[in-house]
Protein backbone atom coordinates (compact mmCIF):
# COMPACT_ATOMS: atom_id res chain seq x y z
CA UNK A 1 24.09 7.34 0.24
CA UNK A 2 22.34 8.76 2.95
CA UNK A 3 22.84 8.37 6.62
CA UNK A 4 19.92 5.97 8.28
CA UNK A 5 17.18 7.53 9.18
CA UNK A 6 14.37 5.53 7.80
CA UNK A 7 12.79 2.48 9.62
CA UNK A 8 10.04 1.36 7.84
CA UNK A 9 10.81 -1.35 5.13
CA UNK A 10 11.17 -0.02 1.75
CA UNK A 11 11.21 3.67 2.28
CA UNK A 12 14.68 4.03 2.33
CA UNK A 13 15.00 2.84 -1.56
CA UNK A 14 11.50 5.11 -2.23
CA UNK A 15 12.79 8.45 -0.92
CA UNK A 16 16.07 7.82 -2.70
CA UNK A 17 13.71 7.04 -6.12
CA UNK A 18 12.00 10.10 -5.20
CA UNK A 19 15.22 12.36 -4.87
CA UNK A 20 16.15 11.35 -8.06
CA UNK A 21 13.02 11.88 -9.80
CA UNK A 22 12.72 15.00 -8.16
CA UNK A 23 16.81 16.22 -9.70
CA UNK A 24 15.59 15.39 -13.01
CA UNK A 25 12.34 17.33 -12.73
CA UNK A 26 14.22 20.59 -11.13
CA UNK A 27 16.94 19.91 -13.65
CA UNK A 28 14.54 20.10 -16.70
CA UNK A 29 11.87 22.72 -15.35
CA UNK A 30 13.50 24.31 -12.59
CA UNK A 31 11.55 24.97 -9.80
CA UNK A 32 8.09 25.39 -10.35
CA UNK A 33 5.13 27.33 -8.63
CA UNK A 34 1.49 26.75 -9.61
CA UNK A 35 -2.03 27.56 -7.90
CA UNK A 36 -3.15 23.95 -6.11
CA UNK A 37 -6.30 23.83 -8.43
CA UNK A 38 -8.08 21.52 -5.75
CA UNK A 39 -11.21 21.54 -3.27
CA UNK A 40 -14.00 22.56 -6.85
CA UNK A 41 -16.33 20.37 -8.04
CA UNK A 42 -16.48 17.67 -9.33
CA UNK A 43 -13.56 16.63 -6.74
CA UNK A 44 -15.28 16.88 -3.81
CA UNK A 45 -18.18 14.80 -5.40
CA UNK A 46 -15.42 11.97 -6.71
CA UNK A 47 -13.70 12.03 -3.48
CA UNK A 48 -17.03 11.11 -2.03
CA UNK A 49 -17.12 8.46 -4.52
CA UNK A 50 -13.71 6.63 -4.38
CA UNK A 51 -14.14 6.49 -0.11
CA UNK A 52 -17.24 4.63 -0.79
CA UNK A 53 -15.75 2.37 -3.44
CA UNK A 54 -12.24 1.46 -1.47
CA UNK A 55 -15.44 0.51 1.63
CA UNK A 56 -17.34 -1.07 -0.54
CA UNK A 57 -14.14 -3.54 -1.99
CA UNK A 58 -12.92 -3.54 1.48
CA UNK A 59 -15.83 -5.22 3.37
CA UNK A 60 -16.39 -7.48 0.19
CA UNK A 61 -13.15 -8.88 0.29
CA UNK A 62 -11.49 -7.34 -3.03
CA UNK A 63 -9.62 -4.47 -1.83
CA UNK A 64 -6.59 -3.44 -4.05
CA UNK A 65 -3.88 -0.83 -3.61
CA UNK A 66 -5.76 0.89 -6.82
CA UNK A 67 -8.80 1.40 -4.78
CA UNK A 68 -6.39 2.76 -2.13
CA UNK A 69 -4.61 4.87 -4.15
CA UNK A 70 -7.58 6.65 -5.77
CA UNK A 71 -9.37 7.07 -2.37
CA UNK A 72 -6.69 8.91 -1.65
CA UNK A 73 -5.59 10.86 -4.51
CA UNK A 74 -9.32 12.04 -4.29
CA UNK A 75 -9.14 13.13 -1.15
CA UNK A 76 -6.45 15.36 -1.78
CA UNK A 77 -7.71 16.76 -5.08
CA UNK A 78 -11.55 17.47 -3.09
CA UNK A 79 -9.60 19.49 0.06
CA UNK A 80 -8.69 23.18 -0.46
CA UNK A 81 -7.31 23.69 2.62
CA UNK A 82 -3.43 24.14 2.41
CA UNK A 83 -2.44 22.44 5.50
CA UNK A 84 -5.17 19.58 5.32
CA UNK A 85 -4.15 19.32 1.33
CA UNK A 86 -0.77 18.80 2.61
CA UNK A 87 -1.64 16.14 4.77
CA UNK A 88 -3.64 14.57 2.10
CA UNK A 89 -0.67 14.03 -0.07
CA UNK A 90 1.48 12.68 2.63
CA UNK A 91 -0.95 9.55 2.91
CA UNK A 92 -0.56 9.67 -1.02
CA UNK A 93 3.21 9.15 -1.32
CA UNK A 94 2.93 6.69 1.85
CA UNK A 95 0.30 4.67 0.01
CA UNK A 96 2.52 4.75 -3.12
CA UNK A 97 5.43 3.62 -0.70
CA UNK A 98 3.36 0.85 0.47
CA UNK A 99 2.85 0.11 -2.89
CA UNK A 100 6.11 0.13 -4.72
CA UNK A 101 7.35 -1.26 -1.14
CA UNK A 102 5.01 -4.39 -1.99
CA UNK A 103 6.17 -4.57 -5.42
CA UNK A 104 9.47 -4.88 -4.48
CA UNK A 105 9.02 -7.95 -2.34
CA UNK A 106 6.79 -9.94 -4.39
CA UNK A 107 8.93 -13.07 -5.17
C-alpha cells in the first residue's frame, strides 16, 4: 500500500490504521479546526499527578502501558505551548503504537 518507509516493528500496520481512521473522520466531519483547550487548570495539576503515578508503579515494579499512556496524555493536555503541545502528542501516538504494537504480538 505504501512504499517502505517505516522501520520500527508495528508502525507500518498503525499509520495505515491511522490513515484510515483519519478518511472516515474527514469523510464524516470534514476537516475540522478547534482552539487546543490545553495548558488551564486542573491539567497542569493532573499532569503533575499521572508523572508521579507512572514513577511511583515504575520503581515498584507494576508499571503498565495505562500508567504510560495517561502520563502522557496529561502532559499534553497541561502544555499550552503549540510547538511543545505538538511534541507532547507525538510521544502520545508513539506510546499508543507501542501499545497496539504489543497487542499485536501477544501470542
Amino acid at each position: 500500500m505504501y512504499p517502505t518507509l517505516f522501520t520500527t516493528p508495528g508502525v507500518k500496520k498503525f499509520a495505515e490504521a491511522i490513515d484510515h481512521e483519519r478518511q472516515a473522520q474527514l469523510a464524516k466531519f470534514g476537516d475540522q479546526k478547534h482552539p487546543d483547550g490545553t495548558g488551564q487548570y486542573p491539567e497542569t495539576i493532573d499532569a503533575d499527578v499521572a508523572r508521579m503515578a507512572c514513577q511511583q508503579a515504575d520503581e515498584g515494579g507494576y508499571l503498565d502501558w495505562l500508567h504510560i499512556l495517561r502520563e502522557e496524555v496529561a502532559e499534553a493536555f497541561a502544555e499550552s505551548d503549540p510547538a511543545r503541545l505538538r511534541a507532547e502528542l507525538i510521544q502520545v501516538a508513539a506510546v499508543c503504537a507501542a501499545w497496539i504494537h504489543d497487542l499485536d504480538t501477544r501470542p
